[in-house]
Protein backbone atom coordinates (compact mmCIF):
# COMPACT_ATOMS: atom_id res chain seq x y z
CA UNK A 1 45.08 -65.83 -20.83
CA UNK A 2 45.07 -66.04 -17.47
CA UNK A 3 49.04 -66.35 -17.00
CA UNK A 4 49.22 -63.79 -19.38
CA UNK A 5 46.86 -61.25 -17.10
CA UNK A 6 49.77 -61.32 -13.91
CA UNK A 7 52.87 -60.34 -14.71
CA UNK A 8 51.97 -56.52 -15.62
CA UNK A 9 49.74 -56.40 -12.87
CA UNK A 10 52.03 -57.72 -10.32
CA UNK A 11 54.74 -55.24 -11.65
CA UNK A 12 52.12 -52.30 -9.72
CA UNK A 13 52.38 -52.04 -5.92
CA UNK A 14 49.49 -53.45 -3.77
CA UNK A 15 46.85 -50.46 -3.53
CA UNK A 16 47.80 -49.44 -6.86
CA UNK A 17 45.80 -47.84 -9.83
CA UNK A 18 46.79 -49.73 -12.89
CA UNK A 19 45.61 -48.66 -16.56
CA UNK A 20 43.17 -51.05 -18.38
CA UNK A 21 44.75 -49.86 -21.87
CA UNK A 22 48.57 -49.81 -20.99
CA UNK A 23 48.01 -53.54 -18.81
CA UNK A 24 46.23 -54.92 -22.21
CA UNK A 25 49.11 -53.86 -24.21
CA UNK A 26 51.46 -55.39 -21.88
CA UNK A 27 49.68 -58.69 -22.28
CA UNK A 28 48.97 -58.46 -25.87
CA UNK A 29 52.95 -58.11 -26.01
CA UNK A 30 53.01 -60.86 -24.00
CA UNK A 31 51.19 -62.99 -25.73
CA UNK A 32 51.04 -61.69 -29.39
CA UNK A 33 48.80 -64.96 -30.20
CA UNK A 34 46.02 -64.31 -27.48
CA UNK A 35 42.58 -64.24 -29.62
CA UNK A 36 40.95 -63.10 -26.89
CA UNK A 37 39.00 -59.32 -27.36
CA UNK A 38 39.92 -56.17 -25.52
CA UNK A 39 36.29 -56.81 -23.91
CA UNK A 40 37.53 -59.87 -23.09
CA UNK A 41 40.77 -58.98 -21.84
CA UNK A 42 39.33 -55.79 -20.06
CA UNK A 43 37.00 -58.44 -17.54
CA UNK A 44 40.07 -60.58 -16.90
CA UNK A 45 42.65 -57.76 -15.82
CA UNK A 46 39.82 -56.33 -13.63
CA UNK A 47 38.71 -59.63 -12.02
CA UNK A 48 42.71 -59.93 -11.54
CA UNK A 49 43.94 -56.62 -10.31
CA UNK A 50 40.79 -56.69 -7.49
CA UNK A 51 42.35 -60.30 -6.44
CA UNK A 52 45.46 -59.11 -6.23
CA UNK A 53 44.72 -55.97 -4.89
CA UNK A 54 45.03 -53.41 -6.91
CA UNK A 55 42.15 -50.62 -8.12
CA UNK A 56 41.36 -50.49 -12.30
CA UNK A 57 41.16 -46.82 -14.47
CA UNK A 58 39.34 -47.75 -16.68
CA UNK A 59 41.36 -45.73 -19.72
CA UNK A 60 40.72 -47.87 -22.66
CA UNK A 61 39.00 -45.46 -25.30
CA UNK A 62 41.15 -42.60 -23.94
C-alpha cells in the first residue's frame, strides 16, 4: 500500500493541497487489487502527504 500511496502524491508540488478522494482513486487505479478500506487508505495518504510535505482536503464524502 505504501508504494502505492507516492506516486499521486509526489505528482503535487511541495506545499501543496492534495484531495483525499481524487489521491485514493489514483491509488485504487494503481493498484486495482489493494483490499485495503478508504478509512484505511484515507490514514496512509495523510500520514504520507505530511512526510512529504504536502497539506490534505479532506474531500472524501463530497
Amino acid at each position: 500500500m505504501l508504494r502505492a500511496t507516492r506516486p499521486p502524491l509526489l505528482s503535487a508540488p511541495f506545499g501543496e493541497t492534495v484531495s483525499i478522494k481524487a489521491t485514493i482513486a489514483a491509488v485504487r487505479q494503481l493498484g486495482p487489487d489493494l483490499t485495503e478500506t478508504d478509512c484505511e487508505l484515507t490514514e496512509r495518504v495523510m500520514f504520507e502527504a505530511i512526510f512529504l510535505g504536502r497539506f490534505v482536503a479532506f474531500d472524501l464524502h463530497e
